[in-house]
C-alpha atoms as a PDB file:
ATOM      1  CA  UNK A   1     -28.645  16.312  10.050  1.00  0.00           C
ATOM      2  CA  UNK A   2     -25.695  14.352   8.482  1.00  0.00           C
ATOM      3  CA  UNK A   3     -21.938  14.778   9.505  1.00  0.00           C
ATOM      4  CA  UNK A   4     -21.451  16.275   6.570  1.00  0.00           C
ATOM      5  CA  UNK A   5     -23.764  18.844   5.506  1.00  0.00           C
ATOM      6  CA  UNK A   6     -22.632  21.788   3.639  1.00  0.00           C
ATOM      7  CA  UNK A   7     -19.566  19.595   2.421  1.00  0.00           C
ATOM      8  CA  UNK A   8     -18.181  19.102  -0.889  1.00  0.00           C
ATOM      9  CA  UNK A   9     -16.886  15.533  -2.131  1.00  0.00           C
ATOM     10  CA  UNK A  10     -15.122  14.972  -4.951  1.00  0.00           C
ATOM     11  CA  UNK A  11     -14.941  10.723  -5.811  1.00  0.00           C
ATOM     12  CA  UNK A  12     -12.964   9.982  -8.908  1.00  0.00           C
ATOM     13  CA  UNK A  13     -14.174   6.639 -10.578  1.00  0.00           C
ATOM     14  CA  UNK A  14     -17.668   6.959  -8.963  1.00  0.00           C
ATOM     15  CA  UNK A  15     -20.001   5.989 -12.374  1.00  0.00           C
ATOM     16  CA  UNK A  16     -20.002   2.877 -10.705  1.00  0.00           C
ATOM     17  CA  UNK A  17     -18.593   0.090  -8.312  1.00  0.00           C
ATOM     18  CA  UNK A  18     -16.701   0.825  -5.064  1.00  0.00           C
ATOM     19  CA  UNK A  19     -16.576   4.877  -5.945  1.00  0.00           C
ATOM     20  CA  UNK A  20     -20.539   4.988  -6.376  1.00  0.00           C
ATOM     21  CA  UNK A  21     -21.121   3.083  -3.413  1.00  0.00           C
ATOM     22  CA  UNK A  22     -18.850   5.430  -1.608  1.00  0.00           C
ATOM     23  CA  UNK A  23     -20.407   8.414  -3.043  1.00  0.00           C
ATOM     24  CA  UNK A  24     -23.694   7.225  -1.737  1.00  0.00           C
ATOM     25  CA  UNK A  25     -22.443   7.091   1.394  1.00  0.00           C
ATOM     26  CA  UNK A  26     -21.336  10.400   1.216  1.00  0.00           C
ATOM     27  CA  UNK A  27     -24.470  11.793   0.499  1.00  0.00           C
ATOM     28  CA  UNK A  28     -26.335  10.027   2.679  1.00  0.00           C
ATOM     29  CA  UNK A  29     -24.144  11.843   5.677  1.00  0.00           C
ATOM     30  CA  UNK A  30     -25.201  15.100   3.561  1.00  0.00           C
ATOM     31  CA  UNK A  31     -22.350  15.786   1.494  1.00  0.00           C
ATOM     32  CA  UNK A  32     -22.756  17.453  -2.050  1.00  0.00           C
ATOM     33  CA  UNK A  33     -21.729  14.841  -4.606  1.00  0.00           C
ATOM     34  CA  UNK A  34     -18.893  15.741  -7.277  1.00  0.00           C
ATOM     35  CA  UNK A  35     -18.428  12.249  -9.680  1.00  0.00           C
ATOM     36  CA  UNK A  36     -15.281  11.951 -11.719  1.00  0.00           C
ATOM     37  CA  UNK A  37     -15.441   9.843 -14.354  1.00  0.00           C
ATOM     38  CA  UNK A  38     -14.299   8.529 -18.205  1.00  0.00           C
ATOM     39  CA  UNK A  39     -17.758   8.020 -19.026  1.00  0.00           C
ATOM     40  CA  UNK A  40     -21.305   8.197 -17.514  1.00  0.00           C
ATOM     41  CA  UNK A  41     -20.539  10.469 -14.981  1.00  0.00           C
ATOM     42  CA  UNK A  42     -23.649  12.812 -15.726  1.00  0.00           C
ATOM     43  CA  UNK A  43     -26.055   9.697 -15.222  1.00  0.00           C
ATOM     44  CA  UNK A  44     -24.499   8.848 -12.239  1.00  0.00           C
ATOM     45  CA  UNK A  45     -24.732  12.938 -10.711  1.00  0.00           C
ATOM     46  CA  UNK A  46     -27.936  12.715 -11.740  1.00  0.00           C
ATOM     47  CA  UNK A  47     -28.764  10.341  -8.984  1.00  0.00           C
ATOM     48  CA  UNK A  48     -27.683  12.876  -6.200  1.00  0.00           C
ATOM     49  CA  UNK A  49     -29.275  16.180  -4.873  1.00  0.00           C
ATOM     50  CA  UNK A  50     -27.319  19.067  -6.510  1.00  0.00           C
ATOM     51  CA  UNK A  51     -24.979  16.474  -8.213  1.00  0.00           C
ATOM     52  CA  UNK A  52     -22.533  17.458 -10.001  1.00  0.00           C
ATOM     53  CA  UNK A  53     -20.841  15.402 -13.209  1.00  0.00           C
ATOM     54  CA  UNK A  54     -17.508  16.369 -14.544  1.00  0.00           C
ATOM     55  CA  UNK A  55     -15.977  14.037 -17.435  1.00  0.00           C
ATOM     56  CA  UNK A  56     -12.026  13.949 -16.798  1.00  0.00           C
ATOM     57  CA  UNK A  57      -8.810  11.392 -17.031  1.00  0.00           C
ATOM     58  CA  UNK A  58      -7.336  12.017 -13.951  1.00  0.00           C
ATOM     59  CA  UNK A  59      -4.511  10.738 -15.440  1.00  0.00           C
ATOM     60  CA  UNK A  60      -4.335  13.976 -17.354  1.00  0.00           C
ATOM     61  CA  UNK A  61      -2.887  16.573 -15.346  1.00  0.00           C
ATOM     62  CA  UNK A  62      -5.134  19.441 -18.174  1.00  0.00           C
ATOM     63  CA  UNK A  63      -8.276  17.209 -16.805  1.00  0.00           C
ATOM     64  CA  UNK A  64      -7.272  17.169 -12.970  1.00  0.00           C
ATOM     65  CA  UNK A  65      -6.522  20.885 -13.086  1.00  0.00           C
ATOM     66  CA  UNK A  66     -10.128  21.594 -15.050  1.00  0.00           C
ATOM     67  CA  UNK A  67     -11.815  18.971 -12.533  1.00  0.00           C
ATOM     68  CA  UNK A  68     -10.727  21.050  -9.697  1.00  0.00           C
ATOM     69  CA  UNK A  69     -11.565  24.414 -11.400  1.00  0.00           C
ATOM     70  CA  UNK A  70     -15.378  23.209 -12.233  1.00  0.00           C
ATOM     71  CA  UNK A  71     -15.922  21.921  -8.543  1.00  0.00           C
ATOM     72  CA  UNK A  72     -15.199  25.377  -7.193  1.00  0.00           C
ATOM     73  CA  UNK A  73     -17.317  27.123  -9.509  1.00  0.00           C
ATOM     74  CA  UNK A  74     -20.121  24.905  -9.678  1.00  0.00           C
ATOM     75  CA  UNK A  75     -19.960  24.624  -5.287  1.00  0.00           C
ATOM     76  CA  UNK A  76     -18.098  26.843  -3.621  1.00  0.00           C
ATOM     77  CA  UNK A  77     -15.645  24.998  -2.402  1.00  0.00           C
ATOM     78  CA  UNK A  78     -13.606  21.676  -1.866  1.00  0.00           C
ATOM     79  CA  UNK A  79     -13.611  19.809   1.397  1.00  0.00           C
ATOM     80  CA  UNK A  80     -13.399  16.327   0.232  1.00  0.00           C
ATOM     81  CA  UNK A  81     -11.016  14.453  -2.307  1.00  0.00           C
ATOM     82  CA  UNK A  82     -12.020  10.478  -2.745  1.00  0.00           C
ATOM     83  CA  UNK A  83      -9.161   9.541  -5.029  1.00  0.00           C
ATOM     84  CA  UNK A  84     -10.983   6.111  -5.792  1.00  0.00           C
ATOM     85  CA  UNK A  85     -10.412   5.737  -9.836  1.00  0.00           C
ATOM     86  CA  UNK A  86      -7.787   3.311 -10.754  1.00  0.00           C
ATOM     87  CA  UNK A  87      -6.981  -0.200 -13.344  1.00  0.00           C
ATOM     88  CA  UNK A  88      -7.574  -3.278 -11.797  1.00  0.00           C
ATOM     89  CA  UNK A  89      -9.902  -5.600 -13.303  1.00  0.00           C
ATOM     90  CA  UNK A  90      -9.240  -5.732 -17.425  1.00  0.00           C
ATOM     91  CA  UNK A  91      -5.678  -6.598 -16.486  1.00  0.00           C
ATOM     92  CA  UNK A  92      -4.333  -9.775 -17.481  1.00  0.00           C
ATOM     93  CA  UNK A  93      -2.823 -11.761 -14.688  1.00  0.00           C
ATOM     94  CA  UNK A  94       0.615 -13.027 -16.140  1.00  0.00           C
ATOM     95  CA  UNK A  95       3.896 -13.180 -15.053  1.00  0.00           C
ATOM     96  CA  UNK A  96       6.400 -10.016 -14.311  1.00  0.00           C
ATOM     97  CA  UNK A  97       8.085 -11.102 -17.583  1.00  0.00           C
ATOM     98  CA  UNK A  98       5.436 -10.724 -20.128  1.00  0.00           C
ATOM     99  CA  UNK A  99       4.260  -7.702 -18.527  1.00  0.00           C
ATOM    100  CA  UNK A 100       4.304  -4.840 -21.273  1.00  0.00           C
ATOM    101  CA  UNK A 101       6.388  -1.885 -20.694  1.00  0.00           C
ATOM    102  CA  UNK A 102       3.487   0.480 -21.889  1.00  0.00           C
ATOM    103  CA  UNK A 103       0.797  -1.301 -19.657  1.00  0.00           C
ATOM    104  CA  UNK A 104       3.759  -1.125 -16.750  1.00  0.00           C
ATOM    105  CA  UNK A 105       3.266   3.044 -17.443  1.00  0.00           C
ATOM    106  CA  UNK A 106      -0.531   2.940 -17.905  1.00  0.00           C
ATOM    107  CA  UNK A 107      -1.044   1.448 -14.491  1.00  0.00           C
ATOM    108  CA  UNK A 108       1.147   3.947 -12.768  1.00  0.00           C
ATOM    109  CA  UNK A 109      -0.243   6.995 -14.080  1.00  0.00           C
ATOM    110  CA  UNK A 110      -4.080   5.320 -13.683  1.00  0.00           C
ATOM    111  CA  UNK A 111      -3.387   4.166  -9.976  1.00  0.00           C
ATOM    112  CA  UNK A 112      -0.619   6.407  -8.753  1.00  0.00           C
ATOM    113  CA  UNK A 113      -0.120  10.022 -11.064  1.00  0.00           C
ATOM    114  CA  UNK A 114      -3.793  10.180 -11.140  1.00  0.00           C
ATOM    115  CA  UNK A 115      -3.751  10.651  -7.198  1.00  0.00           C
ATOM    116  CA  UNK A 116      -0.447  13.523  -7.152  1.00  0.00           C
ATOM    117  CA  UNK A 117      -2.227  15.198  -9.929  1.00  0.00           C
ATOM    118  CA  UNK A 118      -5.798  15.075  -8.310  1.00  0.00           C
ATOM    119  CA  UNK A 119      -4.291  16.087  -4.705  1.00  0.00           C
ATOM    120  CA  UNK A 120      -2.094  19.110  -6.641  1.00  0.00           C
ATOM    121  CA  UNK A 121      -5.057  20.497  -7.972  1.00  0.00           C
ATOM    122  CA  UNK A 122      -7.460  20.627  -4.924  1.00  0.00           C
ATOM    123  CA  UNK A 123      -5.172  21.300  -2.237  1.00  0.00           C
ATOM    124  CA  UNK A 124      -5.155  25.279  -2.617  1.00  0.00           C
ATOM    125  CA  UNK A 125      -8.784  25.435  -2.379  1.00  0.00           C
ATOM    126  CA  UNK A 126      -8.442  23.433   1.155  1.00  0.00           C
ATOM    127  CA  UNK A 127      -5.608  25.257   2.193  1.00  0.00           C
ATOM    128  CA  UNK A 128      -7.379  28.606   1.442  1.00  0.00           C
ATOM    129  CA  UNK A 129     -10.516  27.129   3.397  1.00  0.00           C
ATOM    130  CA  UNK A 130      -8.399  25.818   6.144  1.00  0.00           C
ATOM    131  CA  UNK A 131      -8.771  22.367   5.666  1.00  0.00           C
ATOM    132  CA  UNK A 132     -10.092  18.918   4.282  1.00  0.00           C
ATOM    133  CA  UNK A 133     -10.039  15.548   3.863  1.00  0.00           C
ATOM    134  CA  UNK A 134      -8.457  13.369   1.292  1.00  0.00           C
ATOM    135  CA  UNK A 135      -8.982   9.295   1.030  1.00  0.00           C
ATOM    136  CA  UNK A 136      -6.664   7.046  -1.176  1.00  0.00           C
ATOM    137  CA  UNK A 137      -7.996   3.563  -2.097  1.00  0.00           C
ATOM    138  CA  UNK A 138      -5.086   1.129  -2.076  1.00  0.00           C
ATOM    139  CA  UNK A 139      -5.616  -2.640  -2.408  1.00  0.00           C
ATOM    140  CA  UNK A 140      -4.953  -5.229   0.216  1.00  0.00           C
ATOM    141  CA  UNK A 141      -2.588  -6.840  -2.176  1.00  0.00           C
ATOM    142  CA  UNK A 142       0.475  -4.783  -1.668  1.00  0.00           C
ATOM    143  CA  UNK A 143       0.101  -6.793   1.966  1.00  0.00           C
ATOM    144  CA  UNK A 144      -0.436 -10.018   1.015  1.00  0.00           C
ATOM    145  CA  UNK A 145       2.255 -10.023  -2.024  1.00  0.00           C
ATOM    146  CA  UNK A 146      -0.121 -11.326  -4.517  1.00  0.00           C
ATOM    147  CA  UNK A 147       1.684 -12.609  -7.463  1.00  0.00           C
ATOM    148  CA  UNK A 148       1.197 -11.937 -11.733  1.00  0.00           C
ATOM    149  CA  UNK A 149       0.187  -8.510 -11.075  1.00  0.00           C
ATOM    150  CA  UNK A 150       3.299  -6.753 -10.655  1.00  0.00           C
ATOM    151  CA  UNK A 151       2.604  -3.741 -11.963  1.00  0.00           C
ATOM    152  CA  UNK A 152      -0.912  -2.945 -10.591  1.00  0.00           C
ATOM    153  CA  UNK A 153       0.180  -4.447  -6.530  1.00  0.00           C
ATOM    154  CA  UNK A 154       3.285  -2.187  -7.019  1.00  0.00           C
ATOM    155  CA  UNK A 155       1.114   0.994  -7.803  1.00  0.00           C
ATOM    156  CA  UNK A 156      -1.402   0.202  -4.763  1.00  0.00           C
ATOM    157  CA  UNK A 157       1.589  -0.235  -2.430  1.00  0.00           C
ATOM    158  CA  UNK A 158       2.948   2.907  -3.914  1.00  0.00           C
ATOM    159  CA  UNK A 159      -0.303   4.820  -2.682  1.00  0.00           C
ATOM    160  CA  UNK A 160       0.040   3.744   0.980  1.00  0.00           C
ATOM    161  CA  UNK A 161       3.543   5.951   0.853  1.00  0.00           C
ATOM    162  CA  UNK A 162       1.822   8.292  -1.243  1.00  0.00           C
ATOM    163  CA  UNK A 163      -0.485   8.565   1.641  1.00  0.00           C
ATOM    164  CA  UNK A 164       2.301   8.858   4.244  1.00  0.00           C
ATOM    165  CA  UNK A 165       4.192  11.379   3.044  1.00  0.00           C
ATOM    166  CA  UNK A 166       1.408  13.469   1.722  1.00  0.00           C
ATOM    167  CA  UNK A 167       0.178  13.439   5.096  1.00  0.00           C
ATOM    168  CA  UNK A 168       3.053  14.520   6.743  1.00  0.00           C
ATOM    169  CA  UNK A 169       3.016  17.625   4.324  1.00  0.00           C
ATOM    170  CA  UNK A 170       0.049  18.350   4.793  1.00  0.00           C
ATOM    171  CA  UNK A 171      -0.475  18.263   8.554  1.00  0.00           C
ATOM    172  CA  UNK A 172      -0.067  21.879   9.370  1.00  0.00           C
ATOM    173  CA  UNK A 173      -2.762  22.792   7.016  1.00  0.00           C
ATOM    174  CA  UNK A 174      -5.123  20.942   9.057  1.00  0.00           C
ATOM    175  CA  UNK A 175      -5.876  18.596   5.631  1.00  0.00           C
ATOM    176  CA  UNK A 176      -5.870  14.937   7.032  1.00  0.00           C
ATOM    177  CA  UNK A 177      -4.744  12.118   4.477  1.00  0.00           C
ATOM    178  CA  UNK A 178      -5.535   8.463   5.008  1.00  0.00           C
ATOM    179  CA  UNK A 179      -5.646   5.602   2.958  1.00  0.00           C
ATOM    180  CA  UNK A 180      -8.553   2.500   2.361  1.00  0.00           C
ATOM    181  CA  UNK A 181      -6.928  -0.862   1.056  1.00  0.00           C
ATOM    182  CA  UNK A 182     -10.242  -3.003   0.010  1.00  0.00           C
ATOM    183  CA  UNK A 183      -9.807  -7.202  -0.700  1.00  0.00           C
ATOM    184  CA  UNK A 184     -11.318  -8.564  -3.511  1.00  0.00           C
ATOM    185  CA  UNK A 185     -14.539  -6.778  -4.008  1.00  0.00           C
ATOM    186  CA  UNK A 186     -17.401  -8.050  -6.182  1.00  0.00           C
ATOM    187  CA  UNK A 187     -17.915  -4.725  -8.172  1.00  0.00           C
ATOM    188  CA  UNK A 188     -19.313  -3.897 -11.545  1.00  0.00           C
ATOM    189  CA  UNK A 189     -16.483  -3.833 -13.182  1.00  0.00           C
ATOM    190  CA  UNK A 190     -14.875  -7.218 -11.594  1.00  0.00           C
ATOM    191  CA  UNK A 191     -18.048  -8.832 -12.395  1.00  0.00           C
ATOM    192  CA  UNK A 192     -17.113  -8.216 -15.728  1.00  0.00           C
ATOM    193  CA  UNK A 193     -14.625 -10.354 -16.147  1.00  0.00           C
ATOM    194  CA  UNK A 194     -15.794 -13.862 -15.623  1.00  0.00           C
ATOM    195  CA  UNK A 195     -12.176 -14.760 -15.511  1.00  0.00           C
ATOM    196  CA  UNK A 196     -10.969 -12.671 -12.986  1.00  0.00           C
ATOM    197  CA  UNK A 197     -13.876 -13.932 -10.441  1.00  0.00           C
ATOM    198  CA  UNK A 198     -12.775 -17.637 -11.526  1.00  0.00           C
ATOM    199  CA  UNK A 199      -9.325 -17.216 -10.381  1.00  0.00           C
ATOM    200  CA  UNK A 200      -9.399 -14.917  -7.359  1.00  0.00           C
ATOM    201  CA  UNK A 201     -13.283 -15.379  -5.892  1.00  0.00           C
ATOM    202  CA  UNK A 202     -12.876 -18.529  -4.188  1.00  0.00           C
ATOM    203  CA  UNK A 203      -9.648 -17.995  -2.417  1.00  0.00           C
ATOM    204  CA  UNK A 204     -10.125 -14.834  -1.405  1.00  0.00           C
ATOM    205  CA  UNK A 205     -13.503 -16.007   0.337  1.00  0.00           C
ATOM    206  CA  UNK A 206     -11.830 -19.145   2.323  1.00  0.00           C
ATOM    207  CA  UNK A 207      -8.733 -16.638   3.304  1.00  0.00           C
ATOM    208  CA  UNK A 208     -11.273 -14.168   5.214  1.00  0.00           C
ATOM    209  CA  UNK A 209     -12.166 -14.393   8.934  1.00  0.00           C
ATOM    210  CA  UNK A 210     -15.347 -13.163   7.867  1.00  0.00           C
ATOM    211  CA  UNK A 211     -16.146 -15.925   4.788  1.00  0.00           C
ATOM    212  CA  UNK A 212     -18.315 -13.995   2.487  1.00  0.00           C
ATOM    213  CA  UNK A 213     -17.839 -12.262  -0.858  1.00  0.00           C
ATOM    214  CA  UNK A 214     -16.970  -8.613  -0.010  1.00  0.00           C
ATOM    215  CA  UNK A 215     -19.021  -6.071  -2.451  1.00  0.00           C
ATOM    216  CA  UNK A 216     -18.220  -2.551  -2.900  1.00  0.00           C
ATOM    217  CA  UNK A 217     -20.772  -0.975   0.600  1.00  0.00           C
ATOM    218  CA  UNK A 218     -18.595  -3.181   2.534  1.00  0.00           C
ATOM    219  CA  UNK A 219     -15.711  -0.167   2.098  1.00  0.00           C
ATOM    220  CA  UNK A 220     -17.997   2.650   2.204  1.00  0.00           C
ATOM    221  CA  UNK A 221     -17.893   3.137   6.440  1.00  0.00           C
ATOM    222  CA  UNK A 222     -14.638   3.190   6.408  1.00  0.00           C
ATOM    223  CA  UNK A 223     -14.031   5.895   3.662  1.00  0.00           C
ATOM    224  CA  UNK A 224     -17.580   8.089   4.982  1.00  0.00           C
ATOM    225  CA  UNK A 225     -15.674   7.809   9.107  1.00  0.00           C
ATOM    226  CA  UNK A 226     -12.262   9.113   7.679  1.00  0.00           C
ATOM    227  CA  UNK A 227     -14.180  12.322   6.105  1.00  0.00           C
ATOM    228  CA  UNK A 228     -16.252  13.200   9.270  1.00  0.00           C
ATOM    229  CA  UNK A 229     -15.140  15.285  12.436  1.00  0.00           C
ATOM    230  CA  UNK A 230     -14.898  11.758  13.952  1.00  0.00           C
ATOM    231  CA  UNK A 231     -11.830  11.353  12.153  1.00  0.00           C
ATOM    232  CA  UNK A 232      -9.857  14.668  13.387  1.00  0.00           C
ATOM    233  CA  UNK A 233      -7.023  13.805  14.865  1.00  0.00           C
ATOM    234  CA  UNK A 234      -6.421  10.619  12.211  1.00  0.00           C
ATOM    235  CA  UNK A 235      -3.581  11.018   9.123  1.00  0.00           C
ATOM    236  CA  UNK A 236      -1.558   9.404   7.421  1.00  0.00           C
ATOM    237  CA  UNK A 237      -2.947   6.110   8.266  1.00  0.00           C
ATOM    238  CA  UNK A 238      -4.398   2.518   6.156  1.00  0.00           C
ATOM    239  CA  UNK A 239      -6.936   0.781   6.916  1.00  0.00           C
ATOM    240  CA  UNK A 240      -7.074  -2.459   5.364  1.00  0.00           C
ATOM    241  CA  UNK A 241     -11.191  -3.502   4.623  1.00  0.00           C
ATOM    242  CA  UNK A 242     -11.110  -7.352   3.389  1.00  0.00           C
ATOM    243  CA  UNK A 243     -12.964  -9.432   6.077  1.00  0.00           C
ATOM    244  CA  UNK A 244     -10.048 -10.281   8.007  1.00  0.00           C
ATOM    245  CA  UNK A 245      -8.006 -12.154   5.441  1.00  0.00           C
ATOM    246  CA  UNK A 246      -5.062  -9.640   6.169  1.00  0.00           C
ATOM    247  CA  UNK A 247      -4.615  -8.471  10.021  1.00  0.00           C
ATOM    248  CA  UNK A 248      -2.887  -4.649   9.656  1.00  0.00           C
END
């Protein structure tokens, strides 16, 4: 039996990369798998036992509101909210100065309004079931102060207090809210963007304790631990997953 049988995750962003990986992980403890996605979110469900595929911005507080509505018709309930979707990899790196205004907004409501609107809609179905868990992916670069990406280090440092305050909250409802900050991981999507490996690839690896290219099932234990009964009496907290190049 896994920890998590009879459980219901939601993972936004999970057609592919670090929120597929993490929904694997997921299921593999037993959970029932809810992906959240632009696009190709039924292929991906298809993948799972029972999966279920609902096509949503999350940036869209209509689509957020719907996504929550579907997942408690289609299974009952909500017990787990992986808010994993977010822009990272098609950004340019530039300086803070030639940063666009509009792509300044995008980013925020992708990496940080996406989560409030995502937590706002589940949270009375865990509140009326007496708990559940909720995981924010963050970025290790909020830590580090990486430079020429402003706007998307300000909006993973942003979901750390997200995080904190949510879980203060939160507490008395027994609905425990911790955060994952991954390094520079070798998904799908990064992979697609020859340029973005170029730059940040190499010196990420010789920065690590551990000096290896970190792909997306190095963040899944970390992410599957904070949704099990293991992980009872932990909120509010970060855990930084990058190999060591950033001690936390």
């Amino acid at each position: 039996m896994g920890q998590l049988d009879g459980k219901v995750a939601i993972v936004t962003g999970a057609a592919q990369g670090i929120g597929r990986a993490i929904a694997d992980g997921l299921a593999r403890e037993g959970a029932r798998i809810v992906i959240v996605d632009l696009e190709r979110a039924e292929e991906a469900a298809a993948a799972f036992p029972d999966g279920v595929a609902i096509t949503a911005d999350v940036s869209s507080e209509a689509d957020t509101a719907r996504m929550a509505r579907d997942a408690l018709e289609r299974c009952g309930s909500i017990d787990i909210l992986v808010n994993n979707a977010g822009l990272y990899a098609s950004l340019a790196m530039r300086p803070f100065t030639e940063i666009p205004l509009e792509e300044w907004r995008r980013v925020m409501d992708v990496n940080v309004a996406s989560m409030f609107l995502a937590c706002r809609a589940v949270v009375p179905a865990m509140r009326e079931q007496g708990g559940g868990k909720i995981v924010n992916i963050s970025s290790g670069t909020p830590f580090r102060g990486v430079p020429f990406l402003l706007h998307y280090v300000t909006s993973k440092g942003a979901i750390v207090a997200l995080t904190r305050a949510l879980a203060r909250e939160l507490g008395k409802d027994e609905i425990h809210v911790n955060c994952v900050a991954p390094g520079f991981t070798m998904s799908e999507g990064v992979k697609a963007h020859p340029e973005v490996v170029e730059a940040l690839q190499g010196a990420s690896v010789s920065a690590r304790t551990i000096q290896r290219d970190q792909l997306p099932e190095d963040v899944v234990g970390a992410v599957v631990f904070l949704c099990t009964p293991g992980a009872c009496f932990i909120t509010g907290q970060t855990m930084v997953i990058d190999g060591g190049q950033y001690f936390h």
